[in-house]
Protein backbone atom coordinates (compact mmCIF):
# COMPACT_ATOMS: atom_id res chain seq x y z
CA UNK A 1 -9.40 16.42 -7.74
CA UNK A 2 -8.18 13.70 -10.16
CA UNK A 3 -4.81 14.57 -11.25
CA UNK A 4 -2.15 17.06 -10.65
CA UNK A 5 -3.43 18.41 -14.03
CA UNK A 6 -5.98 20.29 -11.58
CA UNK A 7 -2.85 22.21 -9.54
CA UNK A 8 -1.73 25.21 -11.50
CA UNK A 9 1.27 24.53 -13.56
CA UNK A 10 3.28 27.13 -11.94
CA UNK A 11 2.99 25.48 -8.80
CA UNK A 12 2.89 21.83 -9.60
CA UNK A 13 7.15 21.44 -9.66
CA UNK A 14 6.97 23.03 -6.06
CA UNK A 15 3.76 21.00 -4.95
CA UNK A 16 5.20 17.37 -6.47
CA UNK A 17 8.79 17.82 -4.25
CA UNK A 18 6.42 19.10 -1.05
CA UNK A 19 4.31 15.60 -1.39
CA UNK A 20 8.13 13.75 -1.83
CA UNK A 21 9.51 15.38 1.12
CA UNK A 22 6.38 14.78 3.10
CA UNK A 23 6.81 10.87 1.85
CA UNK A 24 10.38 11.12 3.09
CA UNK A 25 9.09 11.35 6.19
CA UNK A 26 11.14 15.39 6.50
CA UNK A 27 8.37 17.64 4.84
CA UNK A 28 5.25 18.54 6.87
CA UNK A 29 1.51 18.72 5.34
CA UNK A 30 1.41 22.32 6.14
CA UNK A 31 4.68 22.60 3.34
CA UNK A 32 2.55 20.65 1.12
CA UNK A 33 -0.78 22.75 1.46
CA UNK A 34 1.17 26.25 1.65
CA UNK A 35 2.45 25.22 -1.95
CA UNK A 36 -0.55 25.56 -3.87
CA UNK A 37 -2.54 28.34 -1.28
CA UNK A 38 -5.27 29.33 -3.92
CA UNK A 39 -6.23 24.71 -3.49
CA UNK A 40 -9.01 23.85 -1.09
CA UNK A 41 -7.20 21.65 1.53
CA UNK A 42 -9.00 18.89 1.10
CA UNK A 43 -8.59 18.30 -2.62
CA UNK A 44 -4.55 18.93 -1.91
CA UNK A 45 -4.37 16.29 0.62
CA UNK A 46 -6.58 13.83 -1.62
CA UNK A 47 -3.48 14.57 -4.54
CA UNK A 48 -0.85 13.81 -1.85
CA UNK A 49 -2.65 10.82 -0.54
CA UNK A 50 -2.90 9.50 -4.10
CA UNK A 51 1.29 10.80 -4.95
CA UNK A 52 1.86 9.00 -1.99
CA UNK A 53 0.02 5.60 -2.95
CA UNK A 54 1.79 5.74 -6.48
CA UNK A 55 4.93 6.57 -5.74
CA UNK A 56 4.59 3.27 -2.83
CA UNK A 57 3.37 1.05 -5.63
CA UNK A 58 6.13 2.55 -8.04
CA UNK A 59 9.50 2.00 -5.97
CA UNK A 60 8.57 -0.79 -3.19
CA UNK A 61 6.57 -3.17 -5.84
CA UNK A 62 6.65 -2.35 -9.19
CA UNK A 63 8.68 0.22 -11.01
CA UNK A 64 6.91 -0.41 -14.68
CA UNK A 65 3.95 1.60 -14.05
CA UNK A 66 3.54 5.06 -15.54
CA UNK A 67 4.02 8.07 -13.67
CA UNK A 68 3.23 11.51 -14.75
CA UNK A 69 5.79 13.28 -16.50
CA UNK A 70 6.26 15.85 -13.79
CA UNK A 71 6.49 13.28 -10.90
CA UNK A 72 8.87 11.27 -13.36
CA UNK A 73 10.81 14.21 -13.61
CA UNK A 74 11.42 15.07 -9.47
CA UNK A 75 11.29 11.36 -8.76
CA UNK A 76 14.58 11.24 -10.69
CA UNK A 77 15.86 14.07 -8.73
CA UNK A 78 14.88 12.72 -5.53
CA UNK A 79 14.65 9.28 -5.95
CA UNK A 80 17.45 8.44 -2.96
CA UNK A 81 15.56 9.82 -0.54
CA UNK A 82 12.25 8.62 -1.61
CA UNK A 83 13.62 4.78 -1.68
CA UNK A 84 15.32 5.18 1.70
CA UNK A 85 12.04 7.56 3.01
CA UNK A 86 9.54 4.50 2.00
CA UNK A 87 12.23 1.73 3.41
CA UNK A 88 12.14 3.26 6.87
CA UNK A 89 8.59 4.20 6.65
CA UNK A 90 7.60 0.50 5.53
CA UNK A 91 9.97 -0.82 8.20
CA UNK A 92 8.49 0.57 11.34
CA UNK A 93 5.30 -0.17 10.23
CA UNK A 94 5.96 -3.77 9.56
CA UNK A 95 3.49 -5.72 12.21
CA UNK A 96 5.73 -8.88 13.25
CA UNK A 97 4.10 -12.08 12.46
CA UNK A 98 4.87 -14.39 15.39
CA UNK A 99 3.47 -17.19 14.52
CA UNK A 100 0.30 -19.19 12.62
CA UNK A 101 -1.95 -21.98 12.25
CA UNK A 102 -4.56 -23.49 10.16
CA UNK A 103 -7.14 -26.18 9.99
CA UNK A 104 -9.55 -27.92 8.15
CA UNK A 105 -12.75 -28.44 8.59
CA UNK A 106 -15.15 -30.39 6.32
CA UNK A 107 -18.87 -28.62 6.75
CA UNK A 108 -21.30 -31.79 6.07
CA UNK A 109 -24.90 -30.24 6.60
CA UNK A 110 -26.21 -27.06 7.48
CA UNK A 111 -29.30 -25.64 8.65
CA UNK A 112 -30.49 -24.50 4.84
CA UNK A 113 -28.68 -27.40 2.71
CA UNK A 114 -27.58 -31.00 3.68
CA UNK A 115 -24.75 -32.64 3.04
CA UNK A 116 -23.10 -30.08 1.86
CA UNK A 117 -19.64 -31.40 2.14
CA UNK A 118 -17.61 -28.04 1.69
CA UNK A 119 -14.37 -27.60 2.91
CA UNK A 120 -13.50 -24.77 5.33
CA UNK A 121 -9.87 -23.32 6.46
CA UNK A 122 -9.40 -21.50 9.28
CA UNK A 123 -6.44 -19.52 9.61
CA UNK A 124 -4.96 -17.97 12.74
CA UNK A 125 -2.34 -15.35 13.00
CA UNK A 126 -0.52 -13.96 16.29
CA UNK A 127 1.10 -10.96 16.01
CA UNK A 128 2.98 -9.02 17.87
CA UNK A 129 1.22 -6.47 20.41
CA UNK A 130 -2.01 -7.19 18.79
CA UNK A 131 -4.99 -9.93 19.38
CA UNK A 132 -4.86 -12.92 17.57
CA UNK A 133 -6.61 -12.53 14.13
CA UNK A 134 -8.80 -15.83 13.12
CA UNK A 135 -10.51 -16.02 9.44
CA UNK A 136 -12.17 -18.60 8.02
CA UNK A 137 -12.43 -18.96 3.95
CA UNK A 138 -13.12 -22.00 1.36
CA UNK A 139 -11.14 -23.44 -1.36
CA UNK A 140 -11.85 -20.92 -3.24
CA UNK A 141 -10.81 -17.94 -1.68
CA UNK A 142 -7.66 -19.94 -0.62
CA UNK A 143 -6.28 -20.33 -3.65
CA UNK A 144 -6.82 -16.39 -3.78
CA UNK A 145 -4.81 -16.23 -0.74
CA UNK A 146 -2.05 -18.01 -2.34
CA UNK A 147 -2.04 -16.82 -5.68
CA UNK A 148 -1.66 -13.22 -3.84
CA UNK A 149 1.51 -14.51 -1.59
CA UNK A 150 3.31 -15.61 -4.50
CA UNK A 151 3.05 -12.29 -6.36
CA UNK A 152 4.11 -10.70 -2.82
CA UNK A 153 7.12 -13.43 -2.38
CA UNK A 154 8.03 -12.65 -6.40
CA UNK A 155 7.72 -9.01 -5.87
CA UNK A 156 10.12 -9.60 -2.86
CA UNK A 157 12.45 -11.10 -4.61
CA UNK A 158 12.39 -8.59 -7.17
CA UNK A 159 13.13 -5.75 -4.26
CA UNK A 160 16.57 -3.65 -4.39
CA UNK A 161 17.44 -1.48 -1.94
């Protein structure tokens, strides 16, 4: 199941505002799977898992992307709820960030190739109530790193709630 092209159009209405209340964190999965009864369970929750991923990406990051017309169309309706639904929902799953570190480290020879002269950054991050995650990664995939926080910090700042 690709699409909600594949849930019968008498249904889909009914089906899109189950997925949205279950989002909203007041609908149940048994709502959303009693809305389209002649769907195989599985393929129904695969739709809601993707509604749920697009309608994330839609009103928390970025609210240019197309939607399909009948999600447009409850999304309108319900769009309050959605926006405060994802805000609490995003909120207690926020992980605290206590703190972090980094370091350099200049690898000069290895076992395979000498003097190899690559830099290394290790980065360490403590959060809250979990163990301390360490990853290492080179120039290369810290600029990545980077260039992916400041789309995060612009989307941020781009937020309204």
């Amino acid at each position: 199941m690709d699409s909600l092209q594949d849930v019968p159009e008498s249904q889909r209405h009914e089906f899109i505002v189950r997925c949205i209340e279950r989002i909203c964190g007041y609908g149940s999965i048994s709502a959303v799977l009693e809305s389209v009864p002649e769907m195989d369970h599985s393929n129904a929750i695969l739709l809601l898992q993707k509604i749920t991923r697009t309608l994330r990406q839609y009103i928390l990051i970025d609210n240019d992307i197309e939607l399909d017309k009948d999600v447009e169309a409850v999304v309108c309706k319900m769009r309050n709820d959605l926006v405060e639904g994802l805000k609490n929902t995003f909120i207690e799953k926020q992980e605290t960030l206590l703190d972090f570190d980094w370091k350099v480290n200049v690898v000069l020879e290895s076992s395979k190739i000498s003097k190899l002269n690559d830099l290394l950054v290790t980065l360490s991050f403590d959060i809250k109530d979990k163990p301390t995650i360490i990853t290492e990664c080179n120039e290369e995939e810290l600029d990545n790193l980077i260039q992916e926080l400041e789309k995060i910090k612009s989307h941020a700042h781009d937020m309204k709630f």
